[in-house]
N, C-alpha and C. Protein backbone atom coordinates (compact mmCIF):
# COMPACT_ATOMS: atom_id res chain seq x y z
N UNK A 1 -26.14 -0.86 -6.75
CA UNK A 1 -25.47 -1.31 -5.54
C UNK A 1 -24.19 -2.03 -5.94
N UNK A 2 -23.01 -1.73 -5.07
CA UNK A 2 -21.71 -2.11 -5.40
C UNK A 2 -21.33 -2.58 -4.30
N UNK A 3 -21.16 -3.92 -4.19
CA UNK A 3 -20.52 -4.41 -2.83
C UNK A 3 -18.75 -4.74 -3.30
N UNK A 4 -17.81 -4.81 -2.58
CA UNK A 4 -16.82 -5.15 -3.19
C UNK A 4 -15.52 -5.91 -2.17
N UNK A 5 -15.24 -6.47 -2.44
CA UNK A 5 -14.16 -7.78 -1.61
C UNK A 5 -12.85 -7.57 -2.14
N UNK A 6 -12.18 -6.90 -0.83
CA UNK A 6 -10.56 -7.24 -1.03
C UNK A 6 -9.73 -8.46 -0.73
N UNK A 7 -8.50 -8.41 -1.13
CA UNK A 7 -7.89 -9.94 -0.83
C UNK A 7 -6.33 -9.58 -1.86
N UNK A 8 -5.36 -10.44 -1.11
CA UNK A 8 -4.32 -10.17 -1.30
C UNK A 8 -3.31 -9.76 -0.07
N UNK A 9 -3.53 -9.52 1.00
CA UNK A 9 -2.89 -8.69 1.82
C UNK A 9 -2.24 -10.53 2.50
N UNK A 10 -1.09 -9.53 3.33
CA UNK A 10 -0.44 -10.67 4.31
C UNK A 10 0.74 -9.91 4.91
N UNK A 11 1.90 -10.85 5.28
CA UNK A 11 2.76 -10.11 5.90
C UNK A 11 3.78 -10.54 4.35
N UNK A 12 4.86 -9.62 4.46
CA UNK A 12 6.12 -9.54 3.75
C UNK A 12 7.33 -8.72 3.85
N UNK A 13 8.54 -9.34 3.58
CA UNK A 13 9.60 -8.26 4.09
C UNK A 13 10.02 -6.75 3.36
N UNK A 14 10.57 -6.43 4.14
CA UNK A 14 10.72 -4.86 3.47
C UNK A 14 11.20 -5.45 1.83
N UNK A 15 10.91 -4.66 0.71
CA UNK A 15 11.56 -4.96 -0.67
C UNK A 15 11.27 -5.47 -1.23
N UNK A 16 10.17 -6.73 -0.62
CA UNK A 16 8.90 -7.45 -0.89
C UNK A 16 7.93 -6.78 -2.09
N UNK A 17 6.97 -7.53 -2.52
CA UNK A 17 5.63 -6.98 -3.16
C UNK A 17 4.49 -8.07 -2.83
N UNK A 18 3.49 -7.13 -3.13
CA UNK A 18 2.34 -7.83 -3.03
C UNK A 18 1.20 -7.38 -3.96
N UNK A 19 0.51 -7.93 -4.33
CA UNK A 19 -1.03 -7.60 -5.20
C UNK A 19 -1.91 -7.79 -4.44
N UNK A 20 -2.68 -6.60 -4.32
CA UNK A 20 -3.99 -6.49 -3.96
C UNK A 20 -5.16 -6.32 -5.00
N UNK A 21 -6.35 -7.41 -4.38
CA UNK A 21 -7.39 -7.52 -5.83
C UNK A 21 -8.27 -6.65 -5.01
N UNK A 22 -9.50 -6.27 -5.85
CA UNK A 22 -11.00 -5.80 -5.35
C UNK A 22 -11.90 -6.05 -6.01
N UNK A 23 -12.74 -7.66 -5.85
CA UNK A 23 -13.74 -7.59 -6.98
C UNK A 23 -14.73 -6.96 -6.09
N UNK A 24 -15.80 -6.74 -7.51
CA UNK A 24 -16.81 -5.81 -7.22
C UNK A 24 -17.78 -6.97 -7.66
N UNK A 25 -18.97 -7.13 -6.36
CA UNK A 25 -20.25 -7.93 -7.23
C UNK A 25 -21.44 -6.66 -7.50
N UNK A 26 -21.65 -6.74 -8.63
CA UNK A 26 -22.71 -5.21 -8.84
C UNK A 26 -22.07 -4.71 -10.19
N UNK A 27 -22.93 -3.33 -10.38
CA UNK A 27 -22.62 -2.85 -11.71
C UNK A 27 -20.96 -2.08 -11.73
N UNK A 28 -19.79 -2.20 -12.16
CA UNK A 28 -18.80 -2.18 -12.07
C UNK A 28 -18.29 -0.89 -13.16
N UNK A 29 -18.54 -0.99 -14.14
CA UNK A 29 -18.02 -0.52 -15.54
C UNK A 29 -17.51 0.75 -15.28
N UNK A 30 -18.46 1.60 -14.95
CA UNK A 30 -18.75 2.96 -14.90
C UNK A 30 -18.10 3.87 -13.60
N UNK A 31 -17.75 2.59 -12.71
CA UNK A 31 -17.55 3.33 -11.58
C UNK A 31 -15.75 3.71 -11.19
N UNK A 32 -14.98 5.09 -11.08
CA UNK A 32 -14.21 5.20 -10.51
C UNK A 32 -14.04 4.06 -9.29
N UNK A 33 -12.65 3.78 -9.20
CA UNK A 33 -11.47 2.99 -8.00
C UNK A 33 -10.53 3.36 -7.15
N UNK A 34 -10.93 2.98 -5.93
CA UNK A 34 -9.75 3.71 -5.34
C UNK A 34 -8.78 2.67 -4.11
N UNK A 35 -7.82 3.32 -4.00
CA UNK A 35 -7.11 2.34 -2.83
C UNK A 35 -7.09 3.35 -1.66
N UNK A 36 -6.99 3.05 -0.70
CA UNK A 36 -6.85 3.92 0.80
C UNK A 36 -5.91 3.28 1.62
N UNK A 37 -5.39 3.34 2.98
CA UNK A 37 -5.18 2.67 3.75
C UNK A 37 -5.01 3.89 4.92
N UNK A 38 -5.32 2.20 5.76
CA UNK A 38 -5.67 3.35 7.28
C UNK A 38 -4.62 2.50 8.19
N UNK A 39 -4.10 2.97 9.45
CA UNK A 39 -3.31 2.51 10.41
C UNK A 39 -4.01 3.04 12.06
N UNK A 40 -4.54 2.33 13.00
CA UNK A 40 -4.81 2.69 13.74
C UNK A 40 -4.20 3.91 14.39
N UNK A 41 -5.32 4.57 14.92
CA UNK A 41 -4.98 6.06 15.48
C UNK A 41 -4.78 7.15 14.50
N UNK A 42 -4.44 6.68 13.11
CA UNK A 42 -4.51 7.78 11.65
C UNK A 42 -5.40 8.04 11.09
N UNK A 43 -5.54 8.66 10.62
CA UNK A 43 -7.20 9.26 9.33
C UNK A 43 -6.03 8.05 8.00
N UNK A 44 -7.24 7.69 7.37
CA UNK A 44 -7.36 7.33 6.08
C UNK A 44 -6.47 7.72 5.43
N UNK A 45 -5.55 7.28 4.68
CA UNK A 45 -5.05 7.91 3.85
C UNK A 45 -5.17 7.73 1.99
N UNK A 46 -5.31 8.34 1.23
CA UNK A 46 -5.18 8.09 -0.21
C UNK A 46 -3.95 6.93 -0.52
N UNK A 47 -4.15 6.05 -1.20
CA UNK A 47 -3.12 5.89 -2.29
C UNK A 47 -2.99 6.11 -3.46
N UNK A 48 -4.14 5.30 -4.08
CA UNK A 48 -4.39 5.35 -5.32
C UNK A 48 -5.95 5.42 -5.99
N UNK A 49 -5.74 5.90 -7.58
CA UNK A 49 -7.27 5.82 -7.88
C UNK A 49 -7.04 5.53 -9.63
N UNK A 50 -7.93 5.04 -10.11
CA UNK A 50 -7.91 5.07 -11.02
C UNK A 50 -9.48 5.47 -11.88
N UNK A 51 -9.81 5.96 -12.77
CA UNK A 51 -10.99 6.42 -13.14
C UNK A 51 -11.80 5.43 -14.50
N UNK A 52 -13.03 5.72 -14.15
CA UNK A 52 -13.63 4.52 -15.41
C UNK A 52 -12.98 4.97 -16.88
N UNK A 53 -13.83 4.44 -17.78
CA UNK A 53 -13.49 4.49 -19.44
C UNK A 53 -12.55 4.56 -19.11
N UNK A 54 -11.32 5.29 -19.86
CA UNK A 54 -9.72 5.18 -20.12
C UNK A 54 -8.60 5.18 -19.15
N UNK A 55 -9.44 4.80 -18.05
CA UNK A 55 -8.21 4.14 -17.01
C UNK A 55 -7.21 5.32 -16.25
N UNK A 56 -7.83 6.50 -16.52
CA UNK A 56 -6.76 7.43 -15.81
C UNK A 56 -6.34 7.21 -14.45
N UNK A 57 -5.05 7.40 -13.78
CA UNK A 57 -4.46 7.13 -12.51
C UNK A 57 -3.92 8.06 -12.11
N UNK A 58 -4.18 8.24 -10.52
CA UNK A 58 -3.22 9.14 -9.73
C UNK A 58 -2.75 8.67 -8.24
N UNK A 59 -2.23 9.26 -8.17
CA UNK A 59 -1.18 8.31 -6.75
C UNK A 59 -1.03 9.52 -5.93
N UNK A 60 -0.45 9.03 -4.58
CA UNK A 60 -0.06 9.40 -3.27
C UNK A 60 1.69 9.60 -3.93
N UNK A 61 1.74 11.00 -3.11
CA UNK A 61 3.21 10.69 -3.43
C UNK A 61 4.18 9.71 -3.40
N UNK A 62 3.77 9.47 -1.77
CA UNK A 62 4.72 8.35 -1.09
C UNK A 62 4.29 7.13 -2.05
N UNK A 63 3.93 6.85 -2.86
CA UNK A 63 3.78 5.60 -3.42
C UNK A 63 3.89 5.40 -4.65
N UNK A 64 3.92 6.70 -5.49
CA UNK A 64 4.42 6.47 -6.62
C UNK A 64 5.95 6.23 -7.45
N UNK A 65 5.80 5.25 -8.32
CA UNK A 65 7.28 4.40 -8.69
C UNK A 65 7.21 3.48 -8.18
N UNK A 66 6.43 2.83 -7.10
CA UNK A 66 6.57 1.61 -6.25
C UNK A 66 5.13 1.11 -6.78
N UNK A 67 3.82 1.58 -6.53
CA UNK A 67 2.75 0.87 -7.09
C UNK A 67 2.22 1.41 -7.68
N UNK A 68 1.24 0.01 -8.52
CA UNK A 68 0.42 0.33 -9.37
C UNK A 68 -0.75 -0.04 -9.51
N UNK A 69 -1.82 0.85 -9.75
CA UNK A 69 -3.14 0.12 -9.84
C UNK A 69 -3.36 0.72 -11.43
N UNK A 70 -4.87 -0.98 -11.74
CA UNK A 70 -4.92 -1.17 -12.57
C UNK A 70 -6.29 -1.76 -12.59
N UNK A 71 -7.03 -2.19 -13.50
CA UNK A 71 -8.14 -2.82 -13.46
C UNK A 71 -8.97 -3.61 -14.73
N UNK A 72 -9.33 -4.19 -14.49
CA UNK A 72 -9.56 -5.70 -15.49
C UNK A 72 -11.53 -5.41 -15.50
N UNK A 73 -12.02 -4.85 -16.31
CA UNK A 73 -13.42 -4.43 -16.13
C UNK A 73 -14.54 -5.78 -16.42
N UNK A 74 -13.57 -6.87 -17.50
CA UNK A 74 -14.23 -7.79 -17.68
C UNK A 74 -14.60 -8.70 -16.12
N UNK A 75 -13.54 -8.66 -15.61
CA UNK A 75 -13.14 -9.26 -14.35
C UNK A 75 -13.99 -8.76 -12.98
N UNK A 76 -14.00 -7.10 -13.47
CA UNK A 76 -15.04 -6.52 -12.57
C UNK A 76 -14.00 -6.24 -10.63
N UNK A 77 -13.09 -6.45 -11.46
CA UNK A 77 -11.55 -6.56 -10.16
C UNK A 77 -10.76 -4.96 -10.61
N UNK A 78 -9.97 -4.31 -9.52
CA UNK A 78 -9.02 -3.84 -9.62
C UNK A 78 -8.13 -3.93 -8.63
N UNK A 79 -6.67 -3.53 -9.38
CA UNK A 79 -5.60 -4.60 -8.54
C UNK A 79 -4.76 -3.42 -8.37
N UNK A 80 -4.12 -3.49 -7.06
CA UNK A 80 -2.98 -3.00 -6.84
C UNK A 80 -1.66 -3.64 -6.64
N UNK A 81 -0.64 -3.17 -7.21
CA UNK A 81 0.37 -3.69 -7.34
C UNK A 81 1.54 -3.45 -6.27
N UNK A 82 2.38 -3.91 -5.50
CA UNK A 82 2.63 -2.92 -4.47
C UNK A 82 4.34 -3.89 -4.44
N UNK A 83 5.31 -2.59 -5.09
CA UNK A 83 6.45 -3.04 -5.26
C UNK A 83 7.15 -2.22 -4.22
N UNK A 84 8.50 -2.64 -3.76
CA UNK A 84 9.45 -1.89 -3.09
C UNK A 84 8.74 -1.67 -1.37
N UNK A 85 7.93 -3.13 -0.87
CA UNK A 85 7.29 -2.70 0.77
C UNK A 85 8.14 -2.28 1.22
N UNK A 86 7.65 -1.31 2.19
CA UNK A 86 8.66 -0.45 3.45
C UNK A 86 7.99 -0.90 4.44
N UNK A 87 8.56 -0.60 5.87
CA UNK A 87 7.63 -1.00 7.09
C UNK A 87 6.73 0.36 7.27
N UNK A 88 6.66 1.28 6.19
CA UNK A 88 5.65 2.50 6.69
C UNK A 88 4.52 2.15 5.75
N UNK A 89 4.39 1.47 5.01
CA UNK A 89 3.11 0.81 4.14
C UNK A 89 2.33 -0.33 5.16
N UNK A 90 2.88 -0.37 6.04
CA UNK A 90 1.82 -1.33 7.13
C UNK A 90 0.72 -1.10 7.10
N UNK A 91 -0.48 -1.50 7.13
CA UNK A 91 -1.47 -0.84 7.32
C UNK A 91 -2.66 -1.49 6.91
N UNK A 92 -3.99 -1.31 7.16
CA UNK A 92 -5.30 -1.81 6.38
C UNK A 92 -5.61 -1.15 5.21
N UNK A 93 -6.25 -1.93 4.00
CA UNK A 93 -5.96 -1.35 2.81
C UNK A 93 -7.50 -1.74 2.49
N UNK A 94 -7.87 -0.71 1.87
CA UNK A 94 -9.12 -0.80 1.61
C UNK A 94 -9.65 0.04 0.46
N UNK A 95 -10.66 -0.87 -0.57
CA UNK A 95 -11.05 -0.28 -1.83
C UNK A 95 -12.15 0.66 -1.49
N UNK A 96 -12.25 1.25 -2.51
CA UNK A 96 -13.75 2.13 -2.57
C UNK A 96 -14.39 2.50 -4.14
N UNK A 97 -14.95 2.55 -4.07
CA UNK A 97 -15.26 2.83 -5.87
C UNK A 97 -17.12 4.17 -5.39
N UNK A 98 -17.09 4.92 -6.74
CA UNK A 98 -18.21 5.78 -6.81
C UNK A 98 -18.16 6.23 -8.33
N UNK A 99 -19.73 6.32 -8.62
CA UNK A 99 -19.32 6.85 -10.09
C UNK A 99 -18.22 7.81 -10.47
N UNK A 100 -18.23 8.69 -9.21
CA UNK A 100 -17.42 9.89 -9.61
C UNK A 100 -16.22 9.89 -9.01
N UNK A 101 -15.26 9.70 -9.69
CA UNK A 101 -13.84 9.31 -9.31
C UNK A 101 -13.12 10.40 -8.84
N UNK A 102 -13.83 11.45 -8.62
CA UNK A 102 -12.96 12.81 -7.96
C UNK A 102 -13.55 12.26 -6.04
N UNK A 103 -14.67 12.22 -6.22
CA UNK A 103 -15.10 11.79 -4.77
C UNK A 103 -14.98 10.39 -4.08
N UNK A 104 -13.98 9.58 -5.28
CA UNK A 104 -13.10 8.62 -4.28
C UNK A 104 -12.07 8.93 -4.34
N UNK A 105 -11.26 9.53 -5.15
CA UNK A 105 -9.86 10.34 -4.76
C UNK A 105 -10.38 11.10 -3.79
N UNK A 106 -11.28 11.89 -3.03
CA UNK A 106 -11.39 12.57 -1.92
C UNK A 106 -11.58 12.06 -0.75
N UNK A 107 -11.78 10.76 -0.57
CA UNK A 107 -12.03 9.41 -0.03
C UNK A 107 -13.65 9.78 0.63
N UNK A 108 -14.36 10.17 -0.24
CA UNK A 108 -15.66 10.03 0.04
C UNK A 108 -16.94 9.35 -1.34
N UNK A 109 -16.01 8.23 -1.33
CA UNK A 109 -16.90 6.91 -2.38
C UNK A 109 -17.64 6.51 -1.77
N UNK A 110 -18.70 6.16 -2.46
CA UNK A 110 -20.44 5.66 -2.08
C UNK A 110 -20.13 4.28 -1.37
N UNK A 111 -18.84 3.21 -1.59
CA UNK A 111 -19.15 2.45 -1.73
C UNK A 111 -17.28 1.43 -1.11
N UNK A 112 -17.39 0.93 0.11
CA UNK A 112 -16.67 0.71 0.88
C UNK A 112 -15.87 -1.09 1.00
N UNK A 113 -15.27 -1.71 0.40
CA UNK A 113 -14.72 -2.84 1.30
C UNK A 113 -14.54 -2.98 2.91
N UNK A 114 -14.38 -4.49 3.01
CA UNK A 114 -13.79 -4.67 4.40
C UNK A 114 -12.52 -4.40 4.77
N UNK A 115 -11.29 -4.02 3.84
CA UNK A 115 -10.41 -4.17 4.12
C UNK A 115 -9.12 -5.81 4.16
N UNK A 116 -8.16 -5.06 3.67
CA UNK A 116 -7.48 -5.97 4.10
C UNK A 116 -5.79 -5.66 4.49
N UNK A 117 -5.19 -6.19 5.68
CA UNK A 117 -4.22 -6.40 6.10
C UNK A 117 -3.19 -6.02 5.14
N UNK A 118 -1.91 -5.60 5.19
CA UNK A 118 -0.40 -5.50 4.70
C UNK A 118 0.32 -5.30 5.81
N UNK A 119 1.50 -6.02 5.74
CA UNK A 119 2.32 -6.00 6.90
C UNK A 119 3.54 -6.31 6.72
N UNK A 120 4.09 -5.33 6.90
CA UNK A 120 5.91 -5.06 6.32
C UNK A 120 6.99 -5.48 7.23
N UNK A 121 7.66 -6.34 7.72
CA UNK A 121 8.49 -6.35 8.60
C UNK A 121 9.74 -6.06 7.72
N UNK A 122 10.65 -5.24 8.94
CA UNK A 122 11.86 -4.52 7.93
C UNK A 122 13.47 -5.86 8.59
């Protein structure tokens, strides 16, 4: 069982950055990461993911060069990094993690946050 808590989000101006954390309380090591974000009235969208052992990453178009995720396994956290805000990154941002890191890049991870807030004013 993987419960996991986001934090980091708020408001900031366009050009802005922000870090988003996700600790995980539960077995952590093994499990693919992912970032999402949703905007009312939209489906989910991908951002980012990163995969257990050697840390592989892949991104959303729209977001690559601007952020980065990353993850600290001792910490049992992974962080997103989120450089260059636009007001189209508004949105609820939310982790997910599953052993199998193809099925949270598909955004169907075992294993869900509450979310948290980003908010871009331009």
């Amino acid at each position: 069982q993987v419960q996991l808590v986001e934090s980091g989000g708020g408001l900031v101006q366009a050009g802005g950055s922000l870090r988003l954390s996700c600790t995980a309380a539960g077995t952590f090591g093994n499990y693919g990461m992912g970032w999402f974000r949703q905007v009312p009235g939209k489906e989910r969208e991908f951002v980012a993911a990163i995969s257990s052992g050697p840390g592989v990453t892949d991104y959303a178009d729209s977001v690559k060069g601007r952020f980065t995720i990353s993850r600290d396994s001792a910490k049992n956290t992974v962080y997103l990094q989120m450089n260059g805000l636009q007001p189209e990154d508004t949105a609820e941002y939310y982790c997910a993690a599953d052993i199998n890191t193809a099925a949270v890049r598909g955004g169907r991870g075992r294993y869900w946050g509450q979310g948290t807030q980003v908010t871009v004013s331009s």
